[in-house]
C-alpha atoms as a PDB file:
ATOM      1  CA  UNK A   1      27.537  91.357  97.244  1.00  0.00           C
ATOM      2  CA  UNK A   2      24.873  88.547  97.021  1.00  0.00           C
ATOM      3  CA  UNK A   3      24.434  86.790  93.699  1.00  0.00           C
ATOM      4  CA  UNK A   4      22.578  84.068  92.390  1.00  0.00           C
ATOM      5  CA  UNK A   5      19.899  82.727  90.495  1.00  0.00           C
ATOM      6  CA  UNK A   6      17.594  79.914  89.931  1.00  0.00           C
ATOM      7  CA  UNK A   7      19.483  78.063  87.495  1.00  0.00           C
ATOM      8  CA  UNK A   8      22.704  78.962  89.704  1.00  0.00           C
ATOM      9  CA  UNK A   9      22.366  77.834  93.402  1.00  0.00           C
ATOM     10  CA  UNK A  10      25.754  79.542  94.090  1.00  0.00           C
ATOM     11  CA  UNK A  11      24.954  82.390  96.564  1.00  0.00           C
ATOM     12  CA  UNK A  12      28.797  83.974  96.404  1.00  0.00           C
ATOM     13  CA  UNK A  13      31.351  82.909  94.846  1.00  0.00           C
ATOM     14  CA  UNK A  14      35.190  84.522  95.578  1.00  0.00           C
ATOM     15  CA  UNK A  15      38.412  83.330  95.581  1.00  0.00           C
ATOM     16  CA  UNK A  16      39.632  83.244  99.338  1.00  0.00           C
ATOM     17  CA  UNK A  17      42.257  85.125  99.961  1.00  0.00           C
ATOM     18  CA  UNK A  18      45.228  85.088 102.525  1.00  0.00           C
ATOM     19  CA  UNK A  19      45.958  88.288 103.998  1.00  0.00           C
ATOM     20  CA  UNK A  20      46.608  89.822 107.250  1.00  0.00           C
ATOM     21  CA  UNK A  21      44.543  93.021 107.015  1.00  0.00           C
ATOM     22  CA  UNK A  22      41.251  93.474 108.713  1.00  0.00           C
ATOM     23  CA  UNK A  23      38.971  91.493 107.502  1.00  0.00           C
ATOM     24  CA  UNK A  24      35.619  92.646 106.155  1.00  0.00           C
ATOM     25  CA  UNK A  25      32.061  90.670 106.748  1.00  0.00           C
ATOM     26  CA  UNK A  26      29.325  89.039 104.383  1.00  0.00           C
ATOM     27  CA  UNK A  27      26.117  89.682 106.397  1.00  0.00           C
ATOM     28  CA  UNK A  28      23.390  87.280 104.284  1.00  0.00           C
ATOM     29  CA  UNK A  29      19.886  87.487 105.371  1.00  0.00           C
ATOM     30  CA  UNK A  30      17.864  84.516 103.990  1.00  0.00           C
ATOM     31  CA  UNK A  31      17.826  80.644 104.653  1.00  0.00           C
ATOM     32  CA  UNK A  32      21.156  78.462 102.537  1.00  0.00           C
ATOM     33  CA  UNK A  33      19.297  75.857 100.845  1.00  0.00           C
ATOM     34  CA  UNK A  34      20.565  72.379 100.074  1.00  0.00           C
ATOM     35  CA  UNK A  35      22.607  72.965  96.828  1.00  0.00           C
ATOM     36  CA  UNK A  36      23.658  76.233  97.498  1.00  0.00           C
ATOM     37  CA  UNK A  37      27.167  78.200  98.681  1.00  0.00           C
ATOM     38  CA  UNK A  38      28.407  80.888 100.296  1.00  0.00           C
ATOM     39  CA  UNK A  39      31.991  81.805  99.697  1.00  0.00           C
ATOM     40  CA  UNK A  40      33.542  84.901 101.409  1.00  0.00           C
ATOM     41  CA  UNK A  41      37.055  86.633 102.280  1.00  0.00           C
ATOM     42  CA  UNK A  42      36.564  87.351 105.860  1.00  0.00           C
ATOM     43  CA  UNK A  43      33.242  86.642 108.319  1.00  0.00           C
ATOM     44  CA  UNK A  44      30.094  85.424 107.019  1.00  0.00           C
ATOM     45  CA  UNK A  45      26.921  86.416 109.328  1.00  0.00           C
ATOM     46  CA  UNK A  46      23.953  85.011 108.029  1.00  0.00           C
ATOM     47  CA  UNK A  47      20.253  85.356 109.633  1.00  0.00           C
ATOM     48  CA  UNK A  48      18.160  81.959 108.405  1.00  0.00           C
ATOM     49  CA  UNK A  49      19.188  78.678 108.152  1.00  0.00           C
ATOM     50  CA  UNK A  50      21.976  76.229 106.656  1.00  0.00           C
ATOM     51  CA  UNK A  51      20.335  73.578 105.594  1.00  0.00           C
ATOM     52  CA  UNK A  52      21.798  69.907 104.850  1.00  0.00           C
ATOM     53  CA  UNK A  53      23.636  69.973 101.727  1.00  0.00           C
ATOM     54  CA  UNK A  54      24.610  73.647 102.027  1.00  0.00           C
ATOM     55  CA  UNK A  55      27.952  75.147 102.122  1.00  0.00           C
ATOM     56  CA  UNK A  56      29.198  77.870 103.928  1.00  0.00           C
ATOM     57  CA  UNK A  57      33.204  78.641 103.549  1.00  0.00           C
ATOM     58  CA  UNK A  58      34.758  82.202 105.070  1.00  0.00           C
ATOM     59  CA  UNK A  59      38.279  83.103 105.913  1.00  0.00           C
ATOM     60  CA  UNK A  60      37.031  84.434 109.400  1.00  0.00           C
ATOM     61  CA  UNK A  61      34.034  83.714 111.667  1.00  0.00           C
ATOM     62  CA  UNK A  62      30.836  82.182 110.395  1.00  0.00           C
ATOM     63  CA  UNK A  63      27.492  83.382 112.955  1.00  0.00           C
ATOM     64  CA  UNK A  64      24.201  81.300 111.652  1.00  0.00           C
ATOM     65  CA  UNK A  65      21.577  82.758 113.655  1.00  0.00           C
ATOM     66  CA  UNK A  66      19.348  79.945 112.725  1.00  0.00           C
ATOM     67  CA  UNK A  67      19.354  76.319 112.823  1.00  0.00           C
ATOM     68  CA  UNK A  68      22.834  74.922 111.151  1.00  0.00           C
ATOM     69  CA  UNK A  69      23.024  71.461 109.242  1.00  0.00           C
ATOM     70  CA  UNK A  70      24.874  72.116 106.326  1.00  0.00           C
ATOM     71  CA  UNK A  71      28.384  72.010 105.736  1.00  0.00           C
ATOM     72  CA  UNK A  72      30.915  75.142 107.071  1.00  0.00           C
ATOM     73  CA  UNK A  73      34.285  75.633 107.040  1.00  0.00           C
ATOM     74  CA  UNK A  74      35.441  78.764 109.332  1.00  0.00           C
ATOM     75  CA  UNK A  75      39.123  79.852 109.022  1.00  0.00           C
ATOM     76  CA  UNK A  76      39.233  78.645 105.532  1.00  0.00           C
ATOM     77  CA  UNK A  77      42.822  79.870 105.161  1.00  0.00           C
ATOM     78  CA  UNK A  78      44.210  77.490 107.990  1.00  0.00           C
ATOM     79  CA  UNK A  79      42.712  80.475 110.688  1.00  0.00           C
ATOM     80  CA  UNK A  80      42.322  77.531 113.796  1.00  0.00           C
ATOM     81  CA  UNK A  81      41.342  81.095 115.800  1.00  0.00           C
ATOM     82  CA  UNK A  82      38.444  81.406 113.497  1.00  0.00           C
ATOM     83  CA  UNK A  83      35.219  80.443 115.113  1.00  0.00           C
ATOM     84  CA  UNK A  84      31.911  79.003 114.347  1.00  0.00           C
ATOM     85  CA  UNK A  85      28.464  79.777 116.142  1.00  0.00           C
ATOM     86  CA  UNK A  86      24.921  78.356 116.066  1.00  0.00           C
ATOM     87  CA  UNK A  87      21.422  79.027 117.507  1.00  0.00           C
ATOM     88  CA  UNK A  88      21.175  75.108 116.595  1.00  0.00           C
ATOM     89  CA  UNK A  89      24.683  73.712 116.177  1.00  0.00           C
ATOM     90  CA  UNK A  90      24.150  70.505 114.251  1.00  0.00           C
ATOM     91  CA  UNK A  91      26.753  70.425 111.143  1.00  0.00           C
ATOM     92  CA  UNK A  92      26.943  67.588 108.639  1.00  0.00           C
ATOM     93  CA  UNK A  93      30.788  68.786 108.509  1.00  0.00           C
ATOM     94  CA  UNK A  94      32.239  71.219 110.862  1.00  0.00           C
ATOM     95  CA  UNK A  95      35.819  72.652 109.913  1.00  0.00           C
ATOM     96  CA  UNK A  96      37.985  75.432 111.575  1.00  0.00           C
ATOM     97  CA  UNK A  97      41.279  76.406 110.290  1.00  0.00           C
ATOM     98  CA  UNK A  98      43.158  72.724 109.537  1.00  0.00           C
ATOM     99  CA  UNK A  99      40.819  70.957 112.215  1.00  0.00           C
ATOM    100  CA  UNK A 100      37.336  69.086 111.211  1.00  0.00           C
ATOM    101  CA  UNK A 101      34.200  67.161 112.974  1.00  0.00           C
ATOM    102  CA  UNK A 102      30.949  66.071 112.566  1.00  0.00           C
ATOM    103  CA  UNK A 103      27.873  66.094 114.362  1.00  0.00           C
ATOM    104  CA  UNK A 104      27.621  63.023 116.561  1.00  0.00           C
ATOM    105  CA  UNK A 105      25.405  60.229 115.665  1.00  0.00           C
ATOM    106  CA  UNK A 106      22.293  60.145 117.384  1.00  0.00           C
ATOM    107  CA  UNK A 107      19.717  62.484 115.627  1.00  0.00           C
ATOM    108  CA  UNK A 108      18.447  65.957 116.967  1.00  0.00           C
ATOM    109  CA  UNK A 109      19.831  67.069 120.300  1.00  0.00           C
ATOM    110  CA  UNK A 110      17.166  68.903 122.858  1.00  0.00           C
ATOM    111  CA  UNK A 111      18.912  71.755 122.569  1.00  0.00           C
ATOM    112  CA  UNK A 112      17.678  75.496 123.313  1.00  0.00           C
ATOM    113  CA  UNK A 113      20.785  77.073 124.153  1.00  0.00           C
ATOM    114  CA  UNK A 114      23.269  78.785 121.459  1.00  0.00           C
ATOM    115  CA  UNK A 115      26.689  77.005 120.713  1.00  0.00           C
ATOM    116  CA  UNK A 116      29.997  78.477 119.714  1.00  0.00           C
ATOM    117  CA  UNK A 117      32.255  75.969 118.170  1.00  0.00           C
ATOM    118  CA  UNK A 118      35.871  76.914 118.611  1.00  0.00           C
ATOM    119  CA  UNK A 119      39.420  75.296 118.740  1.00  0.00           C
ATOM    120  CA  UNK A 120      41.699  74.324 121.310  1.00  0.00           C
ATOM    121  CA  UNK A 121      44.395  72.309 122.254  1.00  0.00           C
ATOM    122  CA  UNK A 122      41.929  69.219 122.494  1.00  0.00           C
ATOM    123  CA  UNK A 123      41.061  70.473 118.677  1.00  0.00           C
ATOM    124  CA  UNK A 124      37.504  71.328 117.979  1.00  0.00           C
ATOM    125  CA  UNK A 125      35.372  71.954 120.714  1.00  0.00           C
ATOM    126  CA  UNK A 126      32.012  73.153 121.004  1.00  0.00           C
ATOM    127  CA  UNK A 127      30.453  74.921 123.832  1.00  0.00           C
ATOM    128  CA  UNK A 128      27.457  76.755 125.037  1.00  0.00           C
ATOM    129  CA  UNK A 129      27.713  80.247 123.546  1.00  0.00           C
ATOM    130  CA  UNK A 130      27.670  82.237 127.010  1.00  0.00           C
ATOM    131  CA  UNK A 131      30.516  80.051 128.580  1.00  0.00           C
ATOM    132  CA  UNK A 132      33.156  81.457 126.161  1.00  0.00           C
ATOM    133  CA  UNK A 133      35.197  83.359 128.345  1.00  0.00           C
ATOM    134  CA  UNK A 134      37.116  86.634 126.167  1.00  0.00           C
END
């Protein structure tokens, strides 16, 4: 399910589709370079980075286990339960569902503990991965 070439930096490319059925998952196993996309119908699990200028867009969850500092939009289809997580959580553009952020000014963070970014009623929050509470 993973296309894409030199000349094309497009990793997937699908038309995102609004349904209520189970959702099925993209699992992507290289670093997103600047330039390229990911595009997928449901959740989107990808082992490497997102680098800055990189896109990731999924109907459903996106899990980097990596470093992420490209651009992702979780709940593409107006999902605000959708969420987004991060062994290094630093976005250039963070969106869930209707709701978008960005990393705050400031540079790199010291930070060696996963984040989950998720919304709520104070819109998008982001949170040390163990403290989400199911």
């Amino acid at each position: 399910m993973v296309a894409g070439s030199t000349e094309d930096p497009s990793l997937l490319t699908s038309e995102i589709q609004s349904d209520h059925e189970p959702r099925e998952a993209l699992f992507v196993k290289r670093t997103i370079r600047s330039g390229q996309n990911v595009q997928y119908p449901g959740h989107v699990t990808i082992v490497g980075d997102v680098n800055p200028g990189a896109e990731v867009v999924a109907s459903g969850d996106i899990i980097i286990w990596g470093k992420l500092r490209g651009t992702v939009h979780a709940g593409a289809q107006g999902d605000d339960t959708a969420m987004v997580c991060a062994l290094l959580l630093e976005p250039t553009q963070l969106r869930i569902g209707n709701h978008i952020a960005r990393s705050p000014e400031g540079g790199e963070r010291d930070s060696n503990i996963p984040e989950i970014a998720h919304v709520d009623k104070r819109g998008i929050v982001v949170e040390p991965w163990n403290m989400i509470k199911q």
